[in-house]
N, C-alpha and C. Protein backbone atom coordinates (compact mmCIF):
# COMPACT_ATOMS: atom_id res chain seq x y z
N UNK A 1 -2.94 -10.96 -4.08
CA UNK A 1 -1.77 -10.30 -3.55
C UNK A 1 -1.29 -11.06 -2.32
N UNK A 2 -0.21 -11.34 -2.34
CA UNK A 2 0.56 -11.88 -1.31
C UNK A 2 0.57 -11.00 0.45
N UNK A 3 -0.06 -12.24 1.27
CA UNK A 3 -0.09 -11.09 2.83
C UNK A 3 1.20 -11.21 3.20
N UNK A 4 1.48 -9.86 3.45
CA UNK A 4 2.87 -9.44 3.92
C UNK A 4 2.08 -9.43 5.57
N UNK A 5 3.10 -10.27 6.60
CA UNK A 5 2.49 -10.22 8.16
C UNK A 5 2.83 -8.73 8.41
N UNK A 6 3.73 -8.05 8.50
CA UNK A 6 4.40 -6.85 9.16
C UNK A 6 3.79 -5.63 8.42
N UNK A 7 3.10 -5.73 7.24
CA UNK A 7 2.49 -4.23 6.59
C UNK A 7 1.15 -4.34 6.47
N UNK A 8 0.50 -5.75 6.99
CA UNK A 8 -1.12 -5.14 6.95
C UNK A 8 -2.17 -4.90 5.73
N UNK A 9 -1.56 -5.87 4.48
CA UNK A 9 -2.35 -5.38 3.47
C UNK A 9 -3.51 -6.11 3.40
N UNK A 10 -4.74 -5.19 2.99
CA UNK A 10 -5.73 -6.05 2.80
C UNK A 10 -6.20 -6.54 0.85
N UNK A 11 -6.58 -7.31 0.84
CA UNK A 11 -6.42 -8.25 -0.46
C UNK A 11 -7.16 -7.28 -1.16
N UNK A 12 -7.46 -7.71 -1.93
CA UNK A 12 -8.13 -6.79 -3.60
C UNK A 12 -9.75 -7.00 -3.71
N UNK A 13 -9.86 -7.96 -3.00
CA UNK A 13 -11.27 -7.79 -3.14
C UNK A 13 -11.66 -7.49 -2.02
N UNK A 14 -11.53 -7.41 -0.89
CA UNK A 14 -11.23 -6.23 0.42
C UNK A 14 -11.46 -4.67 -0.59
N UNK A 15 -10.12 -3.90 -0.97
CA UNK A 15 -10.50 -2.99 -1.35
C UNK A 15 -11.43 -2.84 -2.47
N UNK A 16 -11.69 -3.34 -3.12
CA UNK A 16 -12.76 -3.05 -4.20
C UNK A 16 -14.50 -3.44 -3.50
N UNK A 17 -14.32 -3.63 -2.48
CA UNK A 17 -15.65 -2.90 -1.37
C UNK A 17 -15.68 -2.09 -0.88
N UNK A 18 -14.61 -1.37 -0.92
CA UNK A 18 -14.44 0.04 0.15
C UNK A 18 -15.17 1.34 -0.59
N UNK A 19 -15.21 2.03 -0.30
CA UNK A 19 -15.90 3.68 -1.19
C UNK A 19 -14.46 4.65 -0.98
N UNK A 20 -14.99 4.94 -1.80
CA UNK A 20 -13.77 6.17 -2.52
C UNK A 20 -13.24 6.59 -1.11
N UNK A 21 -13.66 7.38 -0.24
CA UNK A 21 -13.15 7.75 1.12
C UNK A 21 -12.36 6.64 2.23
N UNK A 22 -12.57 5.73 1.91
CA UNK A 22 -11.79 4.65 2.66
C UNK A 22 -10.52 4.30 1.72
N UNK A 23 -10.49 4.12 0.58
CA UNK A 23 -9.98 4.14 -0.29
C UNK A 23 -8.46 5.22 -0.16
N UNK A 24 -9.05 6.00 0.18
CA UNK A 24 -7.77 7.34 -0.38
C UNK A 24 -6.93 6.85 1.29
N UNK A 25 -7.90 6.91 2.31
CA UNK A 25 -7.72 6.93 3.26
C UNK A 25 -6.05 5.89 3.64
N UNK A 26 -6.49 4.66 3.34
CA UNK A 26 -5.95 3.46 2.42
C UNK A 26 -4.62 4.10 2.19
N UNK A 27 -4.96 4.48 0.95
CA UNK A 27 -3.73 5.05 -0.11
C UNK A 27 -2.99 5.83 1.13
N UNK A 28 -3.45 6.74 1.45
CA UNK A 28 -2.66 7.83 2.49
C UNK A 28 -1.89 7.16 3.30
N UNK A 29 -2.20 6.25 4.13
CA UNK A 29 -1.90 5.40 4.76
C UNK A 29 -0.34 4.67 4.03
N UNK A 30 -0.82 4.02 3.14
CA UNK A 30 0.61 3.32 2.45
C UNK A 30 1.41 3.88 2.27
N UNK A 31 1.21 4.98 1.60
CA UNK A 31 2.36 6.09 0.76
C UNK A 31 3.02 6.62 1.91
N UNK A 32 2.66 6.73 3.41
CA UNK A 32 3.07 6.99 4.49
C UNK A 32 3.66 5.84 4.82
N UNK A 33 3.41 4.62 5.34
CA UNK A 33 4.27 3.75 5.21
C UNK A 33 5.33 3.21 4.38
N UNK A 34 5.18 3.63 3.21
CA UNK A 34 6.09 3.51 1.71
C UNK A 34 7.67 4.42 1.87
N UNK A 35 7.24 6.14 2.49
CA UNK A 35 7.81 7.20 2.57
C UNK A 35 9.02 6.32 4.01
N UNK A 36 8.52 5.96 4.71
CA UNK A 36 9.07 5.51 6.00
C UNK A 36 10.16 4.36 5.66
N UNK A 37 9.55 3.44 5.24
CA UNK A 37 10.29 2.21 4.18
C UNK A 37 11.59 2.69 3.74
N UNK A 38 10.94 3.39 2.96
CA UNK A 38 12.31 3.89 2.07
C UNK A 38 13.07 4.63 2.65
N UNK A 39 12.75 5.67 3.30
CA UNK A 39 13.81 6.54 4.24
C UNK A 39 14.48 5.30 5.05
N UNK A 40 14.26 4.53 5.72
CA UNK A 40 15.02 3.33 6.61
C UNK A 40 16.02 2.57 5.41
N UNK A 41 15.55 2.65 4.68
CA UNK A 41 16.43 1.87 3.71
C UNK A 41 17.25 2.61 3.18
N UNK A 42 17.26 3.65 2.81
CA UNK A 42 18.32 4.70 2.64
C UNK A 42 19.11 4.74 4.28
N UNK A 43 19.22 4.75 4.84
CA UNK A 43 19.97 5.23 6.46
C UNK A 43 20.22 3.88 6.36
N UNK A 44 19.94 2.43 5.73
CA UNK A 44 20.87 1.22 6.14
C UNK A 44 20.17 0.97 7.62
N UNK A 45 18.74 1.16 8.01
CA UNK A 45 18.32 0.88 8.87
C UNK A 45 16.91 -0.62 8.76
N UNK A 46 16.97 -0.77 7.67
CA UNK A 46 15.84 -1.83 7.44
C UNK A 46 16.41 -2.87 6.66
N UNK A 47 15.48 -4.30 7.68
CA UNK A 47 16.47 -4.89 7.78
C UNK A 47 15.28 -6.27 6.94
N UNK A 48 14.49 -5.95 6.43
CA UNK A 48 12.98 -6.14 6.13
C UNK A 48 13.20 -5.69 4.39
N UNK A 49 13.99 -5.75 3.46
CA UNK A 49 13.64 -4.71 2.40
C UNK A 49 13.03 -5.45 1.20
N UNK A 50 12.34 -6.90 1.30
CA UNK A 50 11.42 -7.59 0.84
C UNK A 50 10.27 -6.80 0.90
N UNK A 51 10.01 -5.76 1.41
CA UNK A 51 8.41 -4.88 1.82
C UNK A 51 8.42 -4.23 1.22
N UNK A 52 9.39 -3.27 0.49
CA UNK A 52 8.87 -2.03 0.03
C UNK A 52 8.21 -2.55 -1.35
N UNK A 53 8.64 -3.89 -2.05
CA UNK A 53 7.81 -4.07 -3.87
C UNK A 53 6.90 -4.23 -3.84
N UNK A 54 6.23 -5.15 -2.79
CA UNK A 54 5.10 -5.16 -2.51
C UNK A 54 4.06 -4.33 -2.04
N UNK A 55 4.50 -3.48 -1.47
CA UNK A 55 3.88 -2.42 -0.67
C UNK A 55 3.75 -0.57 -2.12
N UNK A 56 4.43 -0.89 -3.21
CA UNK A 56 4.78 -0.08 -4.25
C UNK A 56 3.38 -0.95 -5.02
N UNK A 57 3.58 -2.12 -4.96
CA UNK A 57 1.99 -2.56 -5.80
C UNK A 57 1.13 -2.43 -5.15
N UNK A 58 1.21 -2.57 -3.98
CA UNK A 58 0.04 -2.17 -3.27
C UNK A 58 -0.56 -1.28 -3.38
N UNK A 59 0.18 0.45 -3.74
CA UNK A 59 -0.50 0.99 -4.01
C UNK A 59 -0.89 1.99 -5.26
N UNK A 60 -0.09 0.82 -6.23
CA UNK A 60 -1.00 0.89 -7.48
C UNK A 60 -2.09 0.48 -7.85
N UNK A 61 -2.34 -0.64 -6.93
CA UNK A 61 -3.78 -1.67 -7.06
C UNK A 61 -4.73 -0.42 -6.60
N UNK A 62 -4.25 0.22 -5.30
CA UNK A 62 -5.05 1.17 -5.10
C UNK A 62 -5.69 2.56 -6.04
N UNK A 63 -4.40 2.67 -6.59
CA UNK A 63 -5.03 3.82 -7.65
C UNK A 63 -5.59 3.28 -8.74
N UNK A 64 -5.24 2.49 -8.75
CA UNK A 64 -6.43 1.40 -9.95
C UNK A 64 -7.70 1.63 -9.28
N UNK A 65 -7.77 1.16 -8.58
CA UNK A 65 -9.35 0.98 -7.84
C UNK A 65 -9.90 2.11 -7.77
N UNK A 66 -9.10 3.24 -7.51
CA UNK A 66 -9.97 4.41 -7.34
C UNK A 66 -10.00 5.02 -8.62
N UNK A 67 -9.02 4.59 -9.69
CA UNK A 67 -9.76 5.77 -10.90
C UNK A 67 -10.90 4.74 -11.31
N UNK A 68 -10.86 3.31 -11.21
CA UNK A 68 -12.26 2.65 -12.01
C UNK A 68 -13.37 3.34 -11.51
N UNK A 69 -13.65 3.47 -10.27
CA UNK A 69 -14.35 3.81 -8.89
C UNK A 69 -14.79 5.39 -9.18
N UNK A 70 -13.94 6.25 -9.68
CA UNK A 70 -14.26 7.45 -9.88
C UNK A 70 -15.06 8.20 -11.45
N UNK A 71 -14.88 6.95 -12.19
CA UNK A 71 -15.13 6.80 -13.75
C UNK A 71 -16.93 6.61 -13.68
């Protein structure tokens, strides 16, 4: 996965060391940053909007990881 400097992602094999609780934690985290993203981009306030596709896989990789993880 490509490092975005301004959103902080950590790579895939980063998360696929983490445990389920860091994990969601993770997720919570993005989808909160994701929610923010997009509201700025709706108001014509972000000026950055290369972030949100990446940051949308980002946290599919995540729910990937956690249903393998929970299986």
């Amino acid at each position: 996965m490509k490092e975005i400097k301004d959103l902080w992602l950590k790579s895939l094999k980063d998360l696929q060391k983490l445990d389920l609780n860091s994990l969601r934690k993770e997720l919570v985290w993005s989808k909160k940053k994701l929610f923010e993203l997009t509201m700025k981009l709706e108001l014509n306030e972000l000026k950055q909007t290369h972030l949100v596709k990446p940051l949308r896989r980002y946290i599919a990789a995540i729910n990937t990881i956690v249903m393998q993880k929970a299986i």
